[in-house]
Protein backbone atom coordinates (compact mmCIF):
# COMPACT_ATOMS: atom_id res chain seq x y z
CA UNK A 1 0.00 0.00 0.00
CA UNK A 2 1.43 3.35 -0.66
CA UNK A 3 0.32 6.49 1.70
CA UNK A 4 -1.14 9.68 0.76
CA UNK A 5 -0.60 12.32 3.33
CA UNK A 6 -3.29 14.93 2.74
CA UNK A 7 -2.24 18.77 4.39
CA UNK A 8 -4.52 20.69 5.68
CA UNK A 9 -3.75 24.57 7.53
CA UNK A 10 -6.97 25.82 9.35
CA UNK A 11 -7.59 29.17 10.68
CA UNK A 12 -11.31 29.89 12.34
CA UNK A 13 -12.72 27.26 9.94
CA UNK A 14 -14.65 25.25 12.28
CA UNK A 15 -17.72 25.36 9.77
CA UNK A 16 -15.76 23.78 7.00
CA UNK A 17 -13.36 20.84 8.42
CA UNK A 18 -16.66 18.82 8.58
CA UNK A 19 -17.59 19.66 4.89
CA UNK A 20 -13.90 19.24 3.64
CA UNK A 21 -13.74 15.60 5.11
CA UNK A 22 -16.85 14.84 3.48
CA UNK A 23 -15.82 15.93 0.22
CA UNK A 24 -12.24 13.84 0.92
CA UNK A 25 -13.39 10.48 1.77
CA UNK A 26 -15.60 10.27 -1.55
CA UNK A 27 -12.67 9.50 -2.62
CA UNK A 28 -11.73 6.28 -0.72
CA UNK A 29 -13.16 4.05 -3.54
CA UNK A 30 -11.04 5.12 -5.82
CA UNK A 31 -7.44 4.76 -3.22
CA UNK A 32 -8.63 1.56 -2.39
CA UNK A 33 -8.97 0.17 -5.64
CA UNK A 34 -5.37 1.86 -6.59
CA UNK A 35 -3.66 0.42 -3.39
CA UNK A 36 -3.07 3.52 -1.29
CA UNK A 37 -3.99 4.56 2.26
CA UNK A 38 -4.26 7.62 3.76
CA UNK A 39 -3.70 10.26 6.09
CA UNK A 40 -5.45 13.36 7.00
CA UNK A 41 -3.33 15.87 8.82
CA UNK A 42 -5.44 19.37 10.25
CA UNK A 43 -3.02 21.55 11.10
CA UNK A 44 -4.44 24.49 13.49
CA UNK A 45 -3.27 27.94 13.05
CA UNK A 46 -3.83 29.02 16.15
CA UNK A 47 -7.67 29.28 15.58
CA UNK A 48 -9.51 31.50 18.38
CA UNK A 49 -13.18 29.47 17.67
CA UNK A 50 -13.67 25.60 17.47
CA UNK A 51 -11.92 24.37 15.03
CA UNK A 52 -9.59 22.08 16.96
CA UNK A 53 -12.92 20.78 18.81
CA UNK A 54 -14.23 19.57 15.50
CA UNK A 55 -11.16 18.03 14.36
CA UNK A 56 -11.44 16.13 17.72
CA UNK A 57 -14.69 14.55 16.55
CA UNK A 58 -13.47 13.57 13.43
CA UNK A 59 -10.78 11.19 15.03
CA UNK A 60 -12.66 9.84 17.30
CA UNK A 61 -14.95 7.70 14.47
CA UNK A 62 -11.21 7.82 12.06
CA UNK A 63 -7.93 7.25 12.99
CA UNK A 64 -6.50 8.73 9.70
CA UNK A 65 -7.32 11.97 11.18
CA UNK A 66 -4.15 13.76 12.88
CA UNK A 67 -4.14 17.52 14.89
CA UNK A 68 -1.29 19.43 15.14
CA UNK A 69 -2.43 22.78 16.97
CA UNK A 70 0.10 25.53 17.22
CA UNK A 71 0.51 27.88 20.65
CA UNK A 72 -0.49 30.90 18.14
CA UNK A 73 -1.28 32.22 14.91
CA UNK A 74 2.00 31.59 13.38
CA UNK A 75 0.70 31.93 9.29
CA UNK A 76 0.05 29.74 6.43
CA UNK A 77 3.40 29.16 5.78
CA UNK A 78 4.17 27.79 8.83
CA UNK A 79 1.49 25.83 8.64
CA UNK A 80 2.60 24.38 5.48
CA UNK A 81 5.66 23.77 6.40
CA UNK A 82 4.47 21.75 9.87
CA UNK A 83 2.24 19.78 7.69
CA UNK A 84 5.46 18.62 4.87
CA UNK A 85 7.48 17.81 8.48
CA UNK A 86 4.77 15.74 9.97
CA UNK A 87 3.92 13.96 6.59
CA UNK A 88 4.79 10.41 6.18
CA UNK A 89 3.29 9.24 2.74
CA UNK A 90 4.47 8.50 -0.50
CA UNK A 91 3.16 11.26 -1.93
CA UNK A 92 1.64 14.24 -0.13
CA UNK A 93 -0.96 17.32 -1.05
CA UNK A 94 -1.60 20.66 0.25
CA UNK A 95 -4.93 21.63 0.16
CA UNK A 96 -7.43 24.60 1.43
CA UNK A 97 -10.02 23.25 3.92
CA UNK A 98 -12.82 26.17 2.33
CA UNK A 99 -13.00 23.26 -0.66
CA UNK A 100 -11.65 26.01 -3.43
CA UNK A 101 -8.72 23.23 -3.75
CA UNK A 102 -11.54 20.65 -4.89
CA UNK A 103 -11.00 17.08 -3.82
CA UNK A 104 -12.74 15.33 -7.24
CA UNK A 105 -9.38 16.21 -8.73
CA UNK A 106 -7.19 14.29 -6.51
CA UNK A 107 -7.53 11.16 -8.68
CA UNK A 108 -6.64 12.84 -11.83
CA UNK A 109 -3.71 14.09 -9.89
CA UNK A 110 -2.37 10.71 -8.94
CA UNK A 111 -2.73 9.36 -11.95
CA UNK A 112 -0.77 11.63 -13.70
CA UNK A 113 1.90 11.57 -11.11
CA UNK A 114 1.81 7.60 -11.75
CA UNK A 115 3.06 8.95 -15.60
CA UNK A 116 6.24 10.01 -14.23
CA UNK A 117 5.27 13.29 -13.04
CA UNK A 118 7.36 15.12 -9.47
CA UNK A 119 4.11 16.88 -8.91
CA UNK A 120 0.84 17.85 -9.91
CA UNK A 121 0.33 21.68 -9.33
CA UNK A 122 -3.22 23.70 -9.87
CA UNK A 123 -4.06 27.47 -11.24
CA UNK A 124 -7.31 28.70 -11.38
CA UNK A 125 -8.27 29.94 -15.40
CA UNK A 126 -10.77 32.28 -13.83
CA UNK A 127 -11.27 34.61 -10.70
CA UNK A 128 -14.98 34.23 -10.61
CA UNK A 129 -16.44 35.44 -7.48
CA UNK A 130 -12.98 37.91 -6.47
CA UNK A 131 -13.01 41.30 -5.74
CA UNK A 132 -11.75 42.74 -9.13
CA UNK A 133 -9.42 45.12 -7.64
CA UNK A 134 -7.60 41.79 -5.96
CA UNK A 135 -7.84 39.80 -9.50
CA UNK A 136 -6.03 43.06 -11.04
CA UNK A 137 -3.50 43.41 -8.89
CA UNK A 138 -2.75 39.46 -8.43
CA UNK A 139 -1.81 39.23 -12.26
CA UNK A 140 -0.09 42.73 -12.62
CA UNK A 141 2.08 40.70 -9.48
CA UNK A 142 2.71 37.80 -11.44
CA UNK A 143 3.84 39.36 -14.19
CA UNK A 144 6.12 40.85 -12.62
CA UNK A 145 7.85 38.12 -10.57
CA UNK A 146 7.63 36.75 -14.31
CA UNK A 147 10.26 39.46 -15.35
CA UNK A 148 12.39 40.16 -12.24
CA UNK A 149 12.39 36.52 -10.92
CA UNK A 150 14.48 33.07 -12.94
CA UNK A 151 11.96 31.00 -10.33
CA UNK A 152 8.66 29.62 -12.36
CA UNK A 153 5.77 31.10 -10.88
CA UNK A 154 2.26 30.84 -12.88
CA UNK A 155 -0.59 33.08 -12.65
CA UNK A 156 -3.44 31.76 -11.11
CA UNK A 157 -1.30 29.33 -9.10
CA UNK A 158 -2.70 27.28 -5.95
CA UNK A 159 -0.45 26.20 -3.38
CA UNK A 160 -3.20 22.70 -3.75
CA UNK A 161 0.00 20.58 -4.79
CA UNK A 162 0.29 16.93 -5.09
CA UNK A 163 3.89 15.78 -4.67
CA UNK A 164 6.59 12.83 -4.64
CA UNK A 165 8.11 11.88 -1.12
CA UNK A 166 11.15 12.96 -3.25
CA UNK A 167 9.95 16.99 -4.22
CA UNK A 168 8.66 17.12 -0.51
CA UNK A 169 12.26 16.36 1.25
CA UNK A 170 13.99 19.22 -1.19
CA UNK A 171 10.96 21.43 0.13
CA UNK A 172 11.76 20.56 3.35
CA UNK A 173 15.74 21.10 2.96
CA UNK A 174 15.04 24.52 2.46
CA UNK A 175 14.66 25.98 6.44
CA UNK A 176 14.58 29.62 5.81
CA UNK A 177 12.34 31.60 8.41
CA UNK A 178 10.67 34.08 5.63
CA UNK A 179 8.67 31.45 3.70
CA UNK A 180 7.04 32.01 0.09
CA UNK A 181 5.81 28.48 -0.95
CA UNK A 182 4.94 29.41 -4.49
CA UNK A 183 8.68 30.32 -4.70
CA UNK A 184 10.28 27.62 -3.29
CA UNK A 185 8.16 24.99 -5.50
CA UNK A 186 9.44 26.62 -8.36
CA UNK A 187 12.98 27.06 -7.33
CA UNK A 188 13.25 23.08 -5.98
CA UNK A 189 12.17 21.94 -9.60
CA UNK A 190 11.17 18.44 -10.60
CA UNK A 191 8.77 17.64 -13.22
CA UNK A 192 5.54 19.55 -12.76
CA UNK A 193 2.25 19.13 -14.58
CA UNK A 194 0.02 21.40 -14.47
CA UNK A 195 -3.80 21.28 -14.06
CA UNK A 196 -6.32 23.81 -14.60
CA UNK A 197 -9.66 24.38 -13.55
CA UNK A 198 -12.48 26.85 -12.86
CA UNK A 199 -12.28 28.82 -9.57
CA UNK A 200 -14.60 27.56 -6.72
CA UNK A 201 -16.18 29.78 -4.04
CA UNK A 202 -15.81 29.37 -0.13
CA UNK A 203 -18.10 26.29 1.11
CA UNK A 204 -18.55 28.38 4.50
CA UNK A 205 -17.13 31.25 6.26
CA UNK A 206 -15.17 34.42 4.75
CA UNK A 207 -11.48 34.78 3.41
CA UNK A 208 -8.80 35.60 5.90
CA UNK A 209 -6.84 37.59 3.13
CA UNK A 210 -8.09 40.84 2.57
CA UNK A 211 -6.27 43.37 0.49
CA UNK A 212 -3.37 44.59 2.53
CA UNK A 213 -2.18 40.91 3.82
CA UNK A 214 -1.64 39.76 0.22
CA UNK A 215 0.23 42.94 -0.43
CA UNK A 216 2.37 42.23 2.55
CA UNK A 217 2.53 39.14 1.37
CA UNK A 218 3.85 39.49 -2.13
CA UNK A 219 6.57 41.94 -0.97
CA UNK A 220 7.71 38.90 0.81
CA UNK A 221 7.56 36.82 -2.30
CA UNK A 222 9.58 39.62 -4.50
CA UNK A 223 12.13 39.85 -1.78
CA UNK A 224 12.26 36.38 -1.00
CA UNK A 225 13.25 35.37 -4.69
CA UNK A 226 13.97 38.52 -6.95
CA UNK A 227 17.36 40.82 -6.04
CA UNK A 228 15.88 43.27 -9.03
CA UNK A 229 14.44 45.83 -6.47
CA UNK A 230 17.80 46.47 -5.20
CA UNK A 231 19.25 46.65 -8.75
CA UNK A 232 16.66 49.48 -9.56
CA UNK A 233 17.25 51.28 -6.41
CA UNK A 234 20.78 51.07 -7.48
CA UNK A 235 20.28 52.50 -10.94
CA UNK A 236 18.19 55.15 -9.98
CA UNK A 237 20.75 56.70 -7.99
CA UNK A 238 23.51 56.47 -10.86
CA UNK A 239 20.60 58.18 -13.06
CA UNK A 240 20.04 61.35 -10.72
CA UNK A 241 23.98 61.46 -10.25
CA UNK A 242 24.42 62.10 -13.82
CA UNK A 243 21.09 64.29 -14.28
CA UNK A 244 22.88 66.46 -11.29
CA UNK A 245 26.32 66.53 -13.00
CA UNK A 246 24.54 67.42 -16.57
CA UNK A 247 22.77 70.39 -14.75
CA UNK A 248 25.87 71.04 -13.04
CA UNK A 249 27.63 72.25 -16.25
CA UNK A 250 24.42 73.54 -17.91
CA UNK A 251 24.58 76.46 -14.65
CA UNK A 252 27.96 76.78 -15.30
CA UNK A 253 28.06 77.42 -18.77
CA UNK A 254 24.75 79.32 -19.11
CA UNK A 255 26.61 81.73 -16.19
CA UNK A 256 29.75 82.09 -18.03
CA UNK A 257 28.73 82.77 -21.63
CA UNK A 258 25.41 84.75 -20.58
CA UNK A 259 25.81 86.12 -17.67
CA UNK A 260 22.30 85.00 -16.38
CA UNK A 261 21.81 84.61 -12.97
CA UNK A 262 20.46 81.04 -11.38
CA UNK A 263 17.06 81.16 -11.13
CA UNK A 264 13.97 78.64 -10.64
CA UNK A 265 13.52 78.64 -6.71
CA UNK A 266 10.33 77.06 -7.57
CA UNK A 267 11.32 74.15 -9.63
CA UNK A 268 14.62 73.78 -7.29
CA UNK A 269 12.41 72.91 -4.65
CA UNK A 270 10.00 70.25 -6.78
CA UNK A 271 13.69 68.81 -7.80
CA UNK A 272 14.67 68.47 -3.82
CA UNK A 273 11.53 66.71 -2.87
CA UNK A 274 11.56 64.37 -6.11
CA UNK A 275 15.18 63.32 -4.92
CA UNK A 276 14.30 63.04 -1.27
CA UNK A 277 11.55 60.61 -2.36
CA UNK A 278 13.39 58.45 -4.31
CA UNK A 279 16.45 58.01 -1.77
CA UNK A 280 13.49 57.47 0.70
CA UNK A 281 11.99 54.83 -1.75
CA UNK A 282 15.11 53.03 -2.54
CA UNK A 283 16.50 53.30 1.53
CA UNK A 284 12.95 51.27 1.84
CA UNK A 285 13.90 48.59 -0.36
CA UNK A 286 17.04 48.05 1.41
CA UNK A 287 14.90 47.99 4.88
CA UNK A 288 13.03 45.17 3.46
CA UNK A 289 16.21 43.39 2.62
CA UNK A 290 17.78 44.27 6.16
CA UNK A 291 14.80 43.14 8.12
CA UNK A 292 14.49 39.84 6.09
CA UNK A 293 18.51 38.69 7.08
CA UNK A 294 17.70 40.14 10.83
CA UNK A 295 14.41 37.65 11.36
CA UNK A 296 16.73 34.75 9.16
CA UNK A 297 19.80 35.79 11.54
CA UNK A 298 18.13 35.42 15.03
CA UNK A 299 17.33 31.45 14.07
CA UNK A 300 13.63 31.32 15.85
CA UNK A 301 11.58 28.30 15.10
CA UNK A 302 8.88 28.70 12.43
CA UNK A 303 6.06 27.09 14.52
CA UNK A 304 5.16 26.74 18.17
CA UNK A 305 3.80 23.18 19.03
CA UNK A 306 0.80 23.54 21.43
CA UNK A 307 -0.94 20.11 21.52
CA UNK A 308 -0.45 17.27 18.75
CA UNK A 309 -2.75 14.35 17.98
């Protein structure tokens, strides 16, 4: 029998583990008949309702259920990560307990990685049901890690992932505090299919992402896996040196040969605070940098254990 180790991170989603395990174990026919048993591993995000309570009735009528409940709100990515650590199976999925990472595909997934594939990864084709303002601003960031990044990162992706025991040991070789799964799946490697499908709404309950965490959150990816910002910031301060040395001589000469005196108090001043902005700007891209080595530097764990089932 080979083992599938199925991932799932949980934050105040006590309305959907019930409906996600449903939806799983339709799919027992079909590991049964393909030789492969499986495990089901919640892992608690700190949740402040009862989420942990209902993952406590689910193992008491099946063992394949595990908890792994962390001492706080740690993230996602911690979360993740636990999960990969904890995971014993052959092969091993990430997947979104709010059922937009739908389970029906799992056995198209498996038998594709049973072609030869490393992994099976998922991107939505359509943002039905988002906020357009998020759906615009996820693909202008995409495109861009496209063009400042060498890591493979497709638009639309889901971190719903089915992998080899092989992919999920690289994954795990990788320790570094500020996590950015989409990146690290792409930088690892391996032979990836990928599969498409339509987007699918929340089951139950509301998003935990709201505008201003997901841009937090891709700043983390650019800096995580693109030195480009720091190239630009460089760049724009050899471009102002040499706009300043130009004008420079232009004063200079117009002096000299005209006599005129140095005027333009008023654009002088537009000048100073279009400087001062950008030397602000590009000091704030190397604070990003900084503060990423000083939380890599002080080696705390990514997760706090609180109880484990």
């Amino acid at each position: 029998m080979s083992l599938l180790s199925v991932i799932v991170p949980c934050y105040n989603e006590e309305e959907s583990v019930g409906l996600f395990y449903t939806e799983l174990i339709k799919n027992d026919a079909f590991f049964a008949e393909n030789g492969i048993d499986m495990e089901l591993i919640y892992i608690n995000d700190g949740s402040k309702d009862r989420t942990v309570a209902e993952v406590k009735k689910l193992r008491e009528k099946d063992e394949r259920v595990h908890l792994v409940s962390f001492s706080r709100n740690f993230g996602k990515e911690a979360a993740m990560f636990a999960g990969l650590e904890r995971s014993e199976g052959d092969y091993v999925v990430i997947m979104d307990v709010d059922l937009q990472d739908p389970p029906s595909l799992l056995p198209e997934m498996l038998s594709a990685i049973n072609e030869g594939y490393d992994s099976v990864a998922t991107r939505r084709v359509t943002r039905k049901g988002e906020p357009p303002v998020r759906s615009f601003f996820a693909r202008i960031f995409y495109r861009l890690m496209k063009k400042i990044s060498q890591t493979e990162m497709m638009d639309g992706a889901r971190d719903y992932r089915l992998m080899t025991r092989q992919m999920v040991n690289a994954i795990l070789s990788m320790k570094e505090y500020n996590r950015f799964t989409k990146g690290i799946f792409g930088w690892v490697g391996f032979n990836t299919k990928w599969l498409e499908y339509e987007n699918v709404e929340r089951a139950r309950g509301e998003t935990k992402w709201n505008f201003w965490k997901l841009l937090k959150y891709s700043i983390e990816g650019i800096v995580a896996f693109s030195t480009m910002p720091l190239q630009i910031a460089s760049l724009a301060g050899v471009f102002f040196c040499i706009i300043a040395f130009i004008m420079m001589i232009f004063i200079i000469v117009r002096k000299m040969i005209f006599g005129d005196p140095v005027s333009g108090w008023p654009s002088l001043v537009c000048i100073m605070l279009m400087t001062s902005g950008v030397q602000f700007f590009c000091t704030g891209i190397l604070g990003q940098y900084l503060a990423c080595t000083y939380l890599e530097v002080k080696k705390r764990p990514i997760y706090i254990v609180k109880e484990e089932l």
